[in-house]
N, C-alpha and C. Protein backbone atom coordinates (compact mmCIF):
# COMPACT_ATOMS: atom_id res chain seq x y z
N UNK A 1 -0.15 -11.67 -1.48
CA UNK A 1 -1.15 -10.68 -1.20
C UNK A 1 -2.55 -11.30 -1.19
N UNK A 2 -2.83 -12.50 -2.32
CA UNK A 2 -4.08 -12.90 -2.16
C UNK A 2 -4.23 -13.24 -0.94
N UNK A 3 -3.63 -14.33 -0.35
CA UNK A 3 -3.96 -14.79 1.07
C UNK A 3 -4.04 -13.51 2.32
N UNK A 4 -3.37 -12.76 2.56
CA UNK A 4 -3.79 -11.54 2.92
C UNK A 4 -4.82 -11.14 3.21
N UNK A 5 -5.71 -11.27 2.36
CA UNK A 5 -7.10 -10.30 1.23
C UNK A 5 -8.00 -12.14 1.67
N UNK A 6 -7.38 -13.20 1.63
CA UNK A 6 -8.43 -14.23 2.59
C UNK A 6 -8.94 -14.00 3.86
N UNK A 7 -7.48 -14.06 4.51
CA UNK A 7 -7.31 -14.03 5.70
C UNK A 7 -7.99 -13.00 6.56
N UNK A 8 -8.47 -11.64 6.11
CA UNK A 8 -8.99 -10.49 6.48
C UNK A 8 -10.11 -11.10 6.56
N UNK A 9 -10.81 -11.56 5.07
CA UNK A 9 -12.00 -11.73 4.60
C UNK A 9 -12.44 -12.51 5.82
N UNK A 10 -12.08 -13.74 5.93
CA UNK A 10 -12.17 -14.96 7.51
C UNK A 10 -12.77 -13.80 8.76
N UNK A 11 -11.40 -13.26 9.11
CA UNK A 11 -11.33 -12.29 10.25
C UNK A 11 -12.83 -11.91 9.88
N UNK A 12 -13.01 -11.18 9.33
CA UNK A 12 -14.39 -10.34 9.17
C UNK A 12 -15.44 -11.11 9.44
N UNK A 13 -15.51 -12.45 8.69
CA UNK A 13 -16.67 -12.91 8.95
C UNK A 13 -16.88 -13.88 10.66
N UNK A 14 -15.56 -13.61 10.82
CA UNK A 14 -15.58 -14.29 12.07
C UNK A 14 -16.26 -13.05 13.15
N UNK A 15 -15.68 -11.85 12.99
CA UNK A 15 -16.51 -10.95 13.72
C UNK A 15 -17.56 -10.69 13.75
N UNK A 16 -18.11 -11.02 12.87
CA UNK A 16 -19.62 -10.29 12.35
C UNK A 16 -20.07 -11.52 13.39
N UNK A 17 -19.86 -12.89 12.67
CA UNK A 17 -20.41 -13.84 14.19
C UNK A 17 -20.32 -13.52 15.09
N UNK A 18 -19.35 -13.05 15.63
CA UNK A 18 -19.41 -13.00 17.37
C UNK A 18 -20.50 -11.82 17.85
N UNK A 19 -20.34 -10.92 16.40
CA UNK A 19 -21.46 -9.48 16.66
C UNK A 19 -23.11 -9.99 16.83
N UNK A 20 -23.23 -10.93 15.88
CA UNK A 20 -24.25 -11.80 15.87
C UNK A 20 -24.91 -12.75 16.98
N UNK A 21 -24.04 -13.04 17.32
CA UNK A 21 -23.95 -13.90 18.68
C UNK A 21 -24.52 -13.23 19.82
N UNK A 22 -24.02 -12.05 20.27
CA UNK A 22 -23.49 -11.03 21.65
C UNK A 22 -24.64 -10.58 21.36
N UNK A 23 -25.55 -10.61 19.58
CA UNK A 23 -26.45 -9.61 19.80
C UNK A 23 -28.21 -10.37 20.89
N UNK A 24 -27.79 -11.50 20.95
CA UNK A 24 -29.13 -12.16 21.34
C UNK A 24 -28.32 -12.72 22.94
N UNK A 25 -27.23 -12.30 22.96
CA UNK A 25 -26.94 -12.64 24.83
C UNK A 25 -27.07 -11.33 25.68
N UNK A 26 -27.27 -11.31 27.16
CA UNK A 26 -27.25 -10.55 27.69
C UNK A 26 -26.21 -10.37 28.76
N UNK A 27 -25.14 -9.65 28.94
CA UNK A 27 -24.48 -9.87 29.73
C UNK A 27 -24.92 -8.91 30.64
N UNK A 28 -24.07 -9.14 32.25
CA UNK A 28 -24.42 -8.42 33.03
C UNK A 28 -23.73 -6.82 33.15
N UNK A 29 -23.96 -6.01 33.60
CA UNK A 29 -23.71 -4.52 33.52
C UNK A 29 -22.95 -3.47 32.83
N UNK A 30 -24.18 -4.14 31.28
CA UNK A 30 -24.55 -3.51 30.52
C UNK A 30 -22.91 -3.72 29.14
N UNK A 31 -22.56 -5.01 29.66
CA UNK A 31 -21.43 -5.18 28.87
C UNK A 31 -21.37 -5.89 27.43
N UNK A 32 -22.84 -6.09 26.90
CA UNK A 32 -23.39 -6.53 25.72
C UNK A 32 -22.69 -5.34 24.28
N UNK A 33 -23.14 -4.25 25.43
CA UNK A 33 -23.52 -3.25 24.30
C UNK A 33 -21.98 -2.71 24.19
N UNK A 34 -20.82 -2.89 25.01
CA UNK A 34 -19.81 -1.82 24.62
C UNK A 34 -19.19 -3.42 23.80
N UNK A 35 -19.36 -4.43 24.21
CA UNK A 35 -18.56 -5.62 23.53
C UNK A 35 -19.34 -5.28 21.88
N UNK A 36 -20.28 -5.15 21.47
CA UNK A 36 -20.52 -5.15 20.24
C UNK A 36 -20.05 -4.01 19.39
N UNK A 37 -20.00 -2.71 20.24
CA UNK A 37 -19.08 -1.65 19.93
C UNK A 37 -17.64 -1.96 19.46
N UNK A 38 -17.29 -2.49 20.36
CA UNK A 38 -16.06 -2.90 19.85
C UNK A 38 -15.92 -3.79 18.91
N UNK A 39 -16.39 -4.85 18.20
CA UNK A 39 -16.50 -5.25 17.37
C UNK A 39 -16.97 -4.80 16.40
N UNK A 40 -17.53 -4.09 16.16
CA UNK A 40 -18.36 -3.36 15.22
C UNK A 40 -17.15 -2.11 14.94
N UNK A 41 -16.60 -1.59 15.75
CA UNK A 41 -14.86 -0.84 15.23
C UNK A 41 -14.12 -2.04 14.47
N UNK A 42 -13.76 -3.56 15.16
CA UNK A 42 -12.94 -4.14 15.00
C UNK A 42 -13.62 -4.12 12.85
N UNK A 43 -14.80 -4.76 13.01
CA UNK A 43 -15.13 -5.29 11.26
C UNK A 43 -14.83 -3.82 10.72
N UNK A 44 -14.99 -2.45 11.19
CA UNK A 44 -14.72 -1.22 9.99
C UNK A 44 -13.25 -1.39 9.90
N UNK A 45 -12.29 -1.46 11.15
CA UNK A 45 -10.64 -1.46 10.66
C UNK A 45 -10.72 -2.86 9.73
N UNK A 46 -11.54 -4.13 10.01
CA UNK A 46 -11.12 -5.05 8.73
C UNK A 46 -11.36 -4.72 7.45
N UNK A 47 -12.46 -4.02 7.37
CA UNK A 47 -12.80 -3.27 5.72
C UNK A 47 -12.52 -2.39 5.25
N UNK A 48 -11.90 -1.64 5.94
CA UNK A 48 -10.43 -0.61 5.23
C UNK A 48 -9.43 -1.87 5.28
N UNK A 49 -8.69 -2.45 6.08
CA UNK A 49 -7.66 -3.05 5.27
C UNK A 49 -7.73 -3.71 4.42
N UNK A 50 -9.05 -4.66 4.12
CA UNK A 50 -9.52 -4.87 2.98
C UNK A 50 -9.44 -4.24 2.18
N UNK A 51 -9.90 -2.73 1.68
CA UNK A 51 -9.91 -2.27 0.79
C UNK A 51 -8.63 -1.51 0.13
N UNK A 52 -7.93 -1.69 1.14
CA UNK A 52 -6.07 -1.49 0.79
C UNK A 52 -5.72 -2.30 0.26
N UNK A 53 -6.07 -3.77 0.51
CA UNK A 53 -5.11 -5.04 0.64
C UNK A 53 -5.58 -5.30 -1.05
N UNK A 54 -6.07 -4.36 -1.69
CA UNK A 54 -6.63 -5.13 -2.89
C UNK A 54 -5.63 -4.52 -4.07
N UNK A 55 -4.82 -3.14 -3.99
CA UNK A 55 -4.27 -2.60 -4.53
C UNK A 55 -2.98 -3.54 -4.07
N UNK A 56 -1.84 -4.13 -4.66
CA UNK A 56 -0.22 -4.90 -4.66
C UNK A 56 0.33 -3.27 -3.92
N UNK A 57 1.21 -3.82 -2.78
CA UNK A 57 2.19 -3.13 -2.17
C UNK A 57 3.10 -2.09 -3.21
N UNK A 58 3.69 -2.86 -4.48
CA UNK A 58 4.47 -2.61 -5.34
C UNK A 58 3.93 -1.29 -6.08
N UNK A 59 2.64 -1.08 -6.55
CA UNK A 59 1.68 -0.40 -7.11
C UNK A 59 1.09 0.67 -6.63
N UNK A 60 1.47 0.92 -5.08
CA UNK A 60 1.34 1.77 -3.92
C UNK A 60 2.36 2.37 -3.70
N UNK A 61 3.80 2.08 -4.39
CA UNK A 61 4.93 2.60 -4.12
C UNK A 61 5.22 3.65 -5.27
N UNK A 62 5.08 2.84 -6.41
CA UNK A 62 5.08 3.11 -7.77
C UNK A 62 4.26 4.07 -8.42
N UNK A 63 3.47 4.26 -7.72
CA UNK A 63 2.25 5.30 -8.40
C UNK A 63 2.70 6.44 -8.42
N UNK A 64 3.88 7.24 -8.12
CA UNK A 64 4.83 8.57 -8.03
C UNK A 64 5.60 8.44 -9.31
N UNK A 65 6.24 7.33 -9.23
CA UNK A 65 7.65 7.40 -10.08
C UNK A 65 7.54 7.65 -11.79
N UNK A 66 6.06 7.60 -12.47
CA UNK A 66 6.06 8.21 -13.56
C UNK A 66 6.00 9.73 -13.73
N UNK A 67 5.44 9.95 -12.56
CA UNK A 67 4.54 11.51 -12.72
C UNK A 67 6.19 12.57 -12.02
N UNK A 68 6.98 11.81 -11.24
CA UNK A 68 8.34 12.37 -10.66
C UNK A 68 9.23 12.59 -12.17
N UNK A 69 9.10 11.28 -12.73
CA UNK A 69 10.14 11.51 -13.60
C UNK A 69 10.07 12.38 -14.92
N UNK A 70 8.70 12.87 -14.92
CA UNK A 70 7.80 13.73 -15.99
C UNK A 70 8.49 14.86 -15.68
N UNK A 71 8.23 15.24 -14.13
CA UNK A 71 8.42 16.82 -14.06
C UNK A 71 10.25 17.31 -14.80
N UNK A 72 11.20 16.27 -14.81
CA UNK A 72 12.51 16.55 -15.18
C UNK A 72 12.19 17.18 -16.63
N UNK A 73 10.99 16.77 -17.64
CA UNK A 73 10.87 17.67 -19.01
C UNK A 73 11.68 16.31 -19.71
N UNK A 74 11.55 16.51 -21.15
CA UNK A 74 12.20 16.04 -22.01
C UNK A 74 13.87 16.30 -22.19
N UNK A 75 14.12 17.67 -22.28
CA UNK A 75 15.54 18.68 -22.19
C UNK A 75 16.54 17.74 -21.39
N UNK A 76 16.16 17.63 -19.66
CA UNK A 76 16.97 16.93 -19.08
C UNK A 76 17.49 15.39 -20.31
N UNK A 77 16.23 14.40 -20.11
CA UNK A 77 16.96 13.35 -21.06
C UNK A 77 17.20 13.82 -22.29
N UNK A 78 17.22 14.62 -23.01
CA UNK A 78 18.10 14.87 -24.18
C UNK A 78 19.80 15.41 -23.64
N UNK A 79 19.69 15.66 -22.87
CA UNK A 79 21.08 16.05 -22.40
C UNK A 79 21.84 15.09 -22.11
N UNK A 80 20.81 13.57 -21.33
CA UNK A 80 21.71 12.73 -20.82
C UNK A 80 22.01 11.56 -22.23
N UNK A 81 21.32 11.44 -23.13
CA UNK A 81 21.31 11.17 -24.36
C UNK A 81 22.88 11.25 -25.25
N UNK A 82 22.88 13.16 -25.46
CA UNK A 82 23.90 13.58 -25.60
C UNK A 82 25.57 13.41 -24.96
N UNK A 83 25.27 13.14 -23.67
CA UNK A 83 26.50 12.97 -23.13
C UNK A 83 26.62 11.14 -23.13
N UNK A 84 25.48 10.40 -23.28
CA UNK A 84 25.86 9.15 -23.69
C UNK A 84 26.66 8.92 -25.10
N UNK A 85 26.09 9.87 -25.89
CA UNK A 85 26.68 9.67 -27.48
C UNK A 85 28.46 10.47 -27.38
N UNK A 86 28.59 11.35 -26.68
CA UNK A 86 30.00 12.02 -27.02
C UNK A 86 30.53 11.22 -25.91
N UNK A 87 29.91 11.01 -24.76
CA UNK A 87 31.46 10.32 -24.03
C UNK A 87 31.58 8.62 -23.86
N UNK A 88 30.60 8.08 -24.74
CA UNK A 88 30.25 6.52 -25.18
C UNK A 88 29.71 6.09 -23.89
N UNK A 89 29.20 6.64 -22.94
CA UNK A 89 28.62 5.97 -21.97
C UNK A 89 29.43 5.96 -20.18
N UNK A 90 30.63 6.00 -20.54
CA UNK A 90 31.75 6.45 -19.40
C UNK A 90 32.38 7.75 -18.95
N UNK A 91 33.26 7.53 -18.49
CA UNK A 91 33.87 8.74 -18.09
C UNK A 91 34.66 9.62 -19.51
N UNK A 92 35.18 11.02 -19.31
CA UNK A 92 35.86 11.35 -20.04
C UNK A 92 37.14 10.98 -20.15
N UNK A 93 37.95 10.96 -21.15
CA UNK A 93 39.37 10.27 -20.81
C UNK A 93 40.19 11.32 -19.89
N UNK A 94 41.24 10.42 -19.43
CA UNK A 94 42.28 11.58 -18.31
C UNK A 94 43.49 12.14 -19.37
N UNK A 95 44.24 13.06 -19.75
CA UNK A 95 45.06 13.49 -20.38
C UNK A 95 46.39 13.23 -19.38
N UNK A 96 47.14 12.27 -19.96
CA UNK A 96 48.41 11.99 -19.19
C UNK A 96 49.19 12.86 -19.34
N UNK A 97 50.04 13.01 -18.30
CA UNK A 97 51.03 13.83 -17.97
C UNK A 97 52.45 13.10 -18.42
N UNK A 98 53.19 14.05 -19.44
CA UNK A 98 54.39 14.30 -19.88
C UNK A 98 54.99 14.81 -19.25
C-alpha cells in the first residue's frame, strides 16, 4: 500500500508540472485552456485516491464486522457457549438402532 500512496504522490506532482508548463504556452484554438482543465480534473481524481489510499484495504472491509456482530446481543453467544458446554463442541450423539 505504501508504494501505492508513492506512486499517486509522483503522478500528482507530475501533473501539476505539465499544469505548470501549459500554463505559460499558448496553443492554437484555444486548446491551452481545456488541456489544463483536464489536468486540473486529472490532480483532484489523484487526491481523492490519495486520500483513500491512506486508510489499508483490510481496514475498509473490516470497519462493519464489530458493529454487525454487536447487533446479535450478548443472549445469542451465551447460547452458543451453552451448546458448546452440553454437546462438547460437536454434534449430538446418534442413538443406535436395536
Amino acid at each position: 500500500m505504501a508504494s501505492t500512496r508513492v506512486e499517486l504522490a509522483t503522478l500528482k506532482r507530475l501533473l501539476t508540472e505539465a499544469d505548470l508548463v501549459l500554463s505559460t504556452a499558448n496553443l492554437p484554438e484555444n486548446r491551452t485552456a481545456r488541456c489544463r482543465e483536464l489536468l486540473g480534473a486529472a490532480v483532484a481524481l489523484t487526491d481523492d485516491l490519495l486520500s483513500q489510499a491512506k486508510m489499508p484495504a483490510a481496514a475498509l472491509l473490516g470497519r462493519k464486522g464489530g458493529s454487525e456482530t454487536a447487533k446479535r446481543g450478548s443472549d445469542y453467544f451465551r447460547q452458543l457457549a451453552a451448546k458448546r458446554k452440553t454437546r462438547a463442541g460437536g454434534r449430538p450423539r446418534t442413538k443406535k438402532a436395536e
